[in-house]
C-alpha atoms as a PDB file:
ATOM      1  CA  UNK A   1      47.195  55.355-144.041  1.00  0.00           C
ATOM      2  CA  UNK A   2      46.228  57.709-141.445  1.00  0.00           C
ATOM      3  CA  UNK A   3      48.081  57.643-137.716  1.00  0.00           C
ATOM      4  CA  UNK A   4      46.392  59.497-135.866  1.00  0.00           C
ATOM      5  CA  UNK A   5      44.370  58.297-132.746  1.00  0.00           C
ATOM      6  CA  UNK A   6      41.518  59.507-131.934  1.00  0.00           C
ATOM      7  CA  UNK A   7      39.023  59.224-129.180  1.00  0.00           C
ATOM      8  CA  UNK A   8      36.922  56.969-130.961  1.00  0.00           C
ATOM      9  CA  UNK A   9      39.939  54.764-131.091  1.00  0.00           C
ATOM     10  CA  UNK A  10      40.606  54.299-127.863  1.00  0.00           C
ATOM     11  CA  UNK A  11      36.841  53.606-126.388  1.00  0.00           C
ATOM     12  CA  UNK A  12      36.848  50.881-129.340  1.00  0.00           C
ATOM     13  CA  UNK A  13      40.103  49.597-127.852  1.00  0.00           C
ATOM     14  CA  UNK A  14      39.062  49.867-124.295  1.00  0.00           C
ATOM     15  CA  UNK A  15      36.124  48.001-124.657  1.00  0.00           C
ATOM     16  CA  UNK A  16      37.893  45.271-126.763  1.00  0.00           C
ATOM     17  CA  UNK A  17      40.461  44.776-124.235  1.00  0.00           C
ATOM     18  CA  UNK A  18      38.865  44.466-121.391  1.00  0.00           C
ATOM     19  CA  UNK A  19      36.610  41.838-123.106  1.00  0.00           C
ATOM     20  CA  UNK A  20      37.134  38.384-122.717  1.00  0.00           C
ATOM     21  CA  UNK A  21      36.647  37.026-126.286  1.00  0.00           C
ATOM     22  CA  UNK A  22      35.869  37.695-129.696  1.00  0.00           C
ATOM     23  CA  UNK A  23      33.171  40.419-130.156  1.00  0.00           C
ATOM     24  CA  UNK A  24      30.350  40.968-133.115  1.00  0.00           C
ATOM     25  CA  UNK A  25      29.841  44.140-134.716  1.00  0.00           C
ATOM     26  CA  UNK A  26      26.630  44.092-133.378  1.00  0.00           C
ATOM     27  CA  UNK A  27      27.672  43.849-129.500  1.00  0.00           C
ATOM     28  CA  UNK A  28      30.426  46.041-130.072  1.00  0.00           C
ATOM     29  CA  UNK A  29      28.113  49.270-131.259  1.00  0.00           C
ATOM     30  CA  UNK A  30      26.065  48.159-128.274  1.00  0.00           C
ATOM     31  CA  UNK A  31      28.676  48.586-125.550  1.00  0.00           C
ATOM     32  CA  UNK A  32      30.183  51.458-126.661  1.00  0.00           C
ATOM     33  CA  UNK A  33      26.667  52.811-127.011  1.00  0.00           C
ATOM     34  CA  UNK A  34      26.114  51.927-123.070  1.00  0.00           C
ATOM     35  CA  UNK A  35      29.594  53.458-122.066  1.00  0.00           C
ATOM     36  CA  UNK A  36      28.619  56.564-123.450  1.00  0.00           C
ATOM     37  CA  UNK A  37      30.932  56.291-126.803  1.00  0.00           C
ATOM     38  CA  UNK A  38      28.069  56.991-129.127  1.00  0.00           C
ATOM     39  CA  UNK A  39      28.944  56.692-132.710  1.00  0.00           C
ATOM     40  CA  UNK A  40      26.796  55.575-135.864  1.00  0.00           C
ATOM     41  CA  UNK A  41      27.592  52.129-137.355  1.00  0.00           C
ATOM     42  CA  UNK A  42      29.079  54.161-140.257  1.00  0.00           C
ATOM     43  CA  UNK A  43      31.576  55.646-138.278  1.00  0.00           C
ATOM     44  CA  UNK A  44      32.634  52.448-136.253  1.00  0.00           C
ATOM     45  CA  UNK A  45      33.312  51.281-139.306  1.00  0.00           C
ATOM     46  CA  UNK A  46      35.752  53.669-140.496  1.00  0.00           C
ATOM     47  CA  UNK A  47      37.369  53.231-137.282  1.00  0.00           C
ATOM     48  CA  UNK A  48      37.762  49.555-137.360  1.00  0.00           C
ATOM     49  CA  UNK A  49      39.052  49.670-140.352  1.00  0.00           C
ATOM     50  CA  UNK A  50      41.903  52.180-139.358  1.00  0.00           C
ATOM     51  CA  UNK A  51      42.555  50.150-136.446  1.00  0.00           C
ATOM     52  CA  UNK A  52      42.661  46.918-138.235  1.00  0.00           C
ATOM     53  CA  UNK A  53      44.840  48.435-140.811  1.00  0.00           C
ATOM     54  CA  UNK A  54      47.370  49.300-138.246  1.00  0.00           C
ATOM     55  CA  UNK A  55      46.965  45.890-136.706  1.00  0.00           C
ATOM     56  CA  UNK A  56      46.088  47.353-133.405  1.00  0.00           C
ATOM     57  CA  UNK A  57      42.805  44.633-134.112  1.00  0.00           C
ATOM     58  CA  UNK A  58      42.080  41.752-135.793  1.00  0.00           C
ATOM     59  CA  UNK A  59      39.106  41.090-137.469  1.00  0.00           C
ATOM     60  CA  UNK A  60      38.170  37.747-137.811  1.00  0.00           C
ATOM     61  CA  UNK A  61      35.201  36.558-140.861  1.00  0.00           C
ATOM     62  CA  UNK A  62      33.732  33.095-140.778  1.00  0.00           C
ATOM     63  CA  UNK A  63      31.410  34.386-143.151  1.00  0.00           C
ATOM     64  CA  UNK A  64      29.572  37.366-144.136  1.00  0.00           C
ATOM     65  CA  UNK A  65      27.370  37.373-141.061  1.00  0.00           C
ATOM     66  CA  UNK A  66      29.610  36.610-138.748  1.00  0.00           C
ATOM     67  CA  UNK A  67      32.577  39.050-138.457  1.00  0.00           C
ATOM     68  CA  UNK A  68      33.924  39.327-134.832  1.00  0.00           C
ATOM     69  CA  UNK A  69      36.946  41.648-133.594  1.00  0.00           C
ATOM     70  CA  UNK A  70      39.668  41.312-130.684  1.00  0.00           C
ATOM     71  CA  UNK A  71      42.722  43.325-130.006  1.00  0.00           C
ATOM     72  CA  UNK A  72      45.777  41.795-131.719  1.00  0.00           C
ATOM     73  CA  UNK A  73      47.654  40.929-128.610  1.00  0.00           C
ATOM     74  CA  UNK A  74      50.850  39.839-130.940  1.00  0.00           C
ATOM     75  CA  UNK A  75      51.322  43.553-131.302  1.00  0.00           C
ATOM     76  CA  UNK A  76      50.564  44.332-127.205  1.00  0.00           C
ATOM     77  CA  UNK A  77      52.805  41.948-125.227  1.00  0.00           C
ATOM     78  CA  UNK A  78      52.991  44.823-122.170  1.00  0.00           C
ATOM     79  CA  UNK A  79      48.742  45.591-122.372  1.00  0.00           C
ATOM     80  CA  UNK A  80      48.959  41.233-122.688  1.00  0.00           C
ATOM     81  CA  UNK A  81      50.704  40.774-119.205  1.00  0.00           C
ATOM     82  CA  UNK A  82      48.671  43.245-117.414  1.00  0.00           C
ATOM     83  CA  UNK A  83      45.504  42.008-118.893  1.00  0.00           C
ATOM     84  CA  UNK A  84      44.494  39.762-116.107  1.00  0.00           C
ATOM     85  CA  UNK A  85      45.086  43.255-114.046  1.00  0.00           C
ATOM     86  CA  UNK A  86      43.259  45.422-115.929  1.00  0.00           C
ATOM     87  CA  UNK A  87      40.368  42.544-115.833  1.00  0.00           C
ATOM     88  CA  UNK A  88      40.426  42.491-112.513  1.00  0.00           C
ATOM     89  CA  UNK A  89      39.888  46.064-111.929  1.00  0.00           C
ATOM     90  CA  UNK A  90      37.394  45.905-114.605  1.00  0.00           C
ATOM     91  CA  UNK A  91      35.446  43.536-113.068  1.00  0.00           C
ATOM     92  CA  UNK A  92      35.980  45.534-109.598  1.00  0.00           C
ATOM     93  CA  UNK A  93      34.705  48.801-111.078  1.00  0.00           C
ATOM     94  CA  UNK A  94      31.405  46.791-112.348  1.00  0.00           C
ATOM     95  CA  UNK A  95      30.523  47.127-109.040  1.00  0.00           C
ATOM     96  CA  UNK A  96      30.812  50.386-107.732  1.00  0.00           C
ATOM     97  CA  UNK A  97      29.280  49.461-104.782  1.00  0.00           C
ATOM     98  CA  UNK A  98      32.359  47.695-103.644  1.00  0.00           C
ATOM     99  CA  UNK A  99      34.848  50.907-103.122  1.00  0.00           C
ATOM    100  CA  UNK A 100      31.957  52.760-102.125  1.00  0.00           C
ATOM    101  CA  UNK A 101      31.136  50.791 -99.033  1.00  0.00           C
ATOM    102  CA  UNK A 102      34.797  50.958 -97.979  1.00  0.00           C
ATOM    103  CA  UNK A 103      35.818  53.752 -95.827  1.00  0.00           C
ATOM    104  CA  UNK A 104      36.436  56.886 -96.543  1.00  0.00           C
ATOM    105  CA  UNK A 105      40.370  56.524 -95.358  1.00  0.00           C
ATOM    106  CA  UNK A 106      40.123  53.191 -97.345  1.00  0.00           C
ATOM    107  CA  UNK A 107      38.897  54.805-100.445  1.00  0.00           C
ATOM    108  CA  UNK A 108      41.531  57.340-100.263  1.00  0.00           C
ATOM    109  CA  UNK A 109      44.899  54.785-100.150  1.00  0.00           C
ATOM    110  CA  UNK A 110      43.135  52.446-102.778  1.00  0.00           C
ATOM    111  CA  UNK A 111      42.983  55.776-104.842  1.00  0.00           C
ATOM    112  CA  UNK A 112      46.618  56.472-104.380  1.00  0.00           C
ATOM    113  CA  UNK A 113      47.659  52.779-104.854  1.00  0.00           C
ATOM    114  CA  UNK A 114      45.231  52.775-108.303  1.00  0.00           C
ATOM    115  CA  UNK A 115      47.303  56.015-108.899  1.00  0.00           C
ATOM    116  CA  UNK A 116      50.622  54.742-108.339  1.00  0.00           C
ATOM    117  CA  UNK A 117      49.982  52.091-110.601  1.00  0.00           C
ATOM    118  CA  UNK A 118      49.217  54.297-113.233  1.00  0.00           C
ATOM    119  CA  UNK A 119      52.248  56.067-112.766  1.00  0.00           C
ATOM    120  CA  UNK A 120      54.437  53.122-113.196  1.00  0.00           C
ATOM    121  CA  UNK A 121      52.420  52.039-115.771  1.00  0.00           C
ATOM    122  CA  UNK A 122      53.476  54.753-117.704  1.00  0.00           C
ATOM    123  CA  UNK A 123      57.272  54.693-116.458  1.00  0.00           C
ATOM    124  CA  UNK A 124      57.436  51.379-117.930  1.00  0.00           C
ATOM    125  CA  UNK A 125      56.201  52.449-120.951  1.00  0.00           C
ATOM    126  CA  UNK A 126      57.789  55.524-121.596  1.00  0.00           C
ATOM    127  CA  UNK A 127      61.243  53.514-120.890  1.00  0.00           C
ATOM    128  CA  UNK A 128      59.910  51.017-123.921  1.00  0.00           C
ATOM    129  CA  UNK A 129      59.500  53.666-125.892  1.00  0.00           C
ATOM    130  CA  UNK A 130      63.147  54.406-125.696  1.00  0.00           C
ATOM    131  CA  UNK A 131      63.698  50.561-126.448  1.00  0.00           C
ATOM    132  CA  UNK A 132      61.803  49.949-129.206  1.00  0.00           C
ATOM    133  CA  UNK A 133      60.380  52.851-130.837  1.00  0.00           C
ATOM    134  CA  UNK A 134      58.409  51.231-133.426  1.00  0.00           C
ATOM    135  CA  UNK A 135      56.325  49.998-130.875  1.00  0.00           C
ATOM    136  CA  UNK A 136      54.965  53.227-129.779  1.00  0.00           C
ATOM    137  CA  UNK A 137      51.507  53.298-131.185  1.00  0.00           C
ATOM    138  CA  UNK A 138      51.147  50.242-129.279  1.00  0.00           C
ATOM    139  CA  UNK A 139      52.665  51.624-125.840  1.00  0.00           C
ATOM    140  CA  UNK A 140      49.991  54.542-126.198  1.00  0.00           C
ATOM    141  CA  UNK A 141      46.882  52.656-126.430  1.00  0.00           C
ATOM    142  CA  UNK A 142      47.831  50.067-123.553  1.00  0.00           C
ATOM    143  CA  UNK A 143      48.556  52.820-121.209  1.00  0.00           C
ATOM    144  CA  UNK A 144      45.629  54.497-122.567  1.00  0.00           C
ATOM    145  CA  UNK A 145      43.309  51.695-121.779  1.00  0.00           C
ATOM    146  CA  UNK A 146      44.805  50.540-118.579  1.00  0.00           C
ATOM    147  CA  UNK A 147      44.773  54.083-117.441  1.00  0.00           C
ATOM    148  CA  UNK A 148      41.124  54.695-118.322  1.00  0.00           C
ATOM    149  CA  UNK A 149      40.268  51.692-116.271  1.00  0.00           C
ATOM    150  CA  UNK A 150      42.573  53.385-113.497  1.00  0.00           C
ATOM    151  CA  UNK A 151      40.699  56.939-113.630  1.00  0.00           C
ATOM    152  CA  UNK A 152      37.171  55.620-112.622  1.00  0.00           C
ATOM    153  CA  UNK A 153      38.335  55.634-108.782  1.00  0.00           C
ATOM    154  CA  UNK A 154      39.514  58.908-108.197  1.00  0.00           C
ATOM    155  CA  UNK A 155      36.042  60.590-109.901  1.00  0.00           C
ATOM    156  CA  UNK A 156      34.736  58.195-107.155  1.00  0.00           C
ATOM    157  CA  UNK A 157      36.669  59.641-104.572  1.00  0.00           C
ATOM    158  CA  UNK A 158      35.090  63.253-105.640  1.00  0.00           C
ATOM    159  CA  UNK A 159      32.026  61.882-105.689  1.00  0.00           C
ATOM    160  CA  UNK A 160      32.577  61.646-101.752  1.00  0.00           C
ATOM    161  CA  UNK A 161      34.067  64.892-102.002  1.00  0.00           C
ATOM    162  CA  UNK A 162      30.607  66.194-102.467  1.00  0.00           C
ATOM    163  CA  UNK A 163      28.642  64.887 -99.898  1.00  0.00           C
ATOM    164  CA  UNK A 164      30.204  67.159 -97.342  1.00  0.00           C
ATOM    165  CA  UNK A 165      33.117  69.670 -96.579  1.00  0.00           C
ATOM    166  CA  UNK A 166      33.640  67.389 -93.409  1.00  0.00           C
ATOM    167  CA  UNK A 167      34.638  64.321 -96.421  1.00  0.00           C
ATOM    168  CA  UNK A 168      37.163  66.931 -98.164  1.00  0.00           C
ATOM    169  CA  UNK A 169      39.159  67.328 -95.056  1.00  0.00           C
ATOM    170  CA  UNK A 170      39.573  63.971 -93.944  1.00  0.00           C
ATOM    171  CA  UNK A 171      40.539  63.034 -97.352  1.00  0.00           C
ATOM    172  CA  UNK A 172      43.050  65.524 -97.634  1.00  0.00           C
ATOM    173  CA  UNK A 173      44.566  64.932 -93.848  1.00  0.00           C
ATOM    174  CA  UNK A 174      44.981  61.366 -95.116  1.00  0.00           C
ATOM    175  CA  UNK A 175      46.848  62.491 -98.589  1.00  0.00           C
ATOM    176  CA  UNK A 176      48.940  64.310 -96.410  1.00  0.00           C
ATOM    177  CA  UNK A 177      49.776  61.888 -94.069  1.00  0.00           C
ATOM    178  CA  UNK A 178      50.063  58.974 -96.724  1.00  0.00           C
ATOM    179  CA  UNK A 179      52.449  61.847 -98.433  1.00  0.00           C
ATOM    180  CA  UNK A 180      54.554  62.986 -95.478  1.00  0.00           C
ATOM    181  CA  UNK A 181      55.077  58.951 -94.983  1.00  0.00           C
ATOM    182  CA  UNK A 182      56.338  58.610 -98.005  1.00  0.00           C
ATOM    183  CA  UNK A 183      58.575  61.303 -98.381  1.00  0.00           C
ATOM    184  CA  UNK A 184      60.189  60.401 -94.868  1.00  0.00           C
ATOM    185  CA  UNK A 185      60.884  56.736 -95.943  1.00  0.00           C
ATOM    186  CA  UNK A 186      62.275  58.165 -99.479  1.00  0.00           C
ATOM    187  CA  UNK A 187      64.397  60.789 -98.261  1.00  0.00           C
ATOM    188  CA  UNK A 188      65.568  59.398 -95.276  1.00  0.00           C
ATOM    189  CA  UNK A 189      69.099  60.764 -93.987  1.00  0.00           C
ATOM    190  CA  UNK A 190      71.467  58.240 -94.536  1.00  0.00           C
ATOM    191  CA  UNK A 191      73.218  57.472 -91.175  1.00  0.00           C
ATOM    192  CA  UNK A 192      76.260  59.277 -90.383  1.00  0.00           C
ATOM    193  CA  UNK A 193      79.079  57.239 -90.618  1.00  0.00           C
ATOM    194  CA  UNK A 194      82.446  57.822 -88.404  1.00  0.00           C
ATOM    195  CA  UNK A 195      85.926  58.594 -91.015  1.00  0.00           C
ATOM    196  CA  UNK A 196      88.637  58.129 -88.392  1.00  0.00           C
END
């Protein structure tokens, strides 16, 4: 049985979990087919198959016509917890009109919030890793998916990169600032203390 994963695997687990229920075969080549994950049926096929023998999916068959798929969240208990999260910013990034309308300073520390996240994210993960090894295949695609939910806002913040120079600099003066901020709270000099 082959391991390896593949970016075909992870767009079919992306979409999956950050669906709501059960989905067709049918409406399953369709969304990946809107997100740009082109594939023939064929070949979704193979890939469901690898995936369900790894019991990264289930596949569910009330009959030969109907033969739905979902993640197996027995097998993802940290992507399960953050789930509602990674909806939420799903739903969020539906509308791209929402960050976009925000300002451009807003933009920016949403970006490094999203960021952070991520970060931590993969912290966490890493650390299980240590913990429980055998869960590692499992660790990958739930930071995978969670952080390809996570990368749609900074290629929004380039996109206002581009409008003008004027957009770069601002953006950068408030990275800095956030930056310098952070770095005085973190490395703060501990007060002196008197040894008599």
């Amino acid at each position: 049985m082959k391991k390896e994963i593949d970016i075909y695997c992870q767009k079919i687990f992306m979409v999956l979990a950050t669906n709501n229920e059960k989905i067709r075969f049918n409406e399953l080549w369709r969304k990946l087919n809107r997100l740009n994950a082109k594939m023939s049926k064929p070949t979704l096929i193979e890939h469901l198959k690898h995936l369900t023998e790894n019991k990264v999916i289930q596949r569910n068959e009330e009959d030969k016509q109907n033969v739905s798929y979902e993640i197996n969240w027995k097998k993802f208990k940290q992507l399960s917890k953050a789930k509602q999260i990674s909806q939420d910013i799903y739903n969020h990034i539906q509308n791209e009109k929402i960050f976009k309308s925000m300002s451009l300073l807003d933009q920016t520390a949403f970006t490094i919030g999203i960021l952070t996240i991520s970060q931590l994210l993969y912290l966490k993960i890493s650390i299980n890793n240590i913990l429980e090894p055998k869960n590692k295949l499992q660790n990958y695609y739930s930071y995978t998916t969670l952080n390809n939910i996570y990368a749609i806002y900074p290629k929004w913040l380039f996109d206002s990169c581009k409008k003008s120079k004027e957009n770069n600099q601002k953006i950068i003066t408030h990275i800095d600032k956030i930056t310098k901020e952070l770095l005085k709270t973190l490395f703060k000099t501990p007060p002196k203390t008197n040894h008599s």
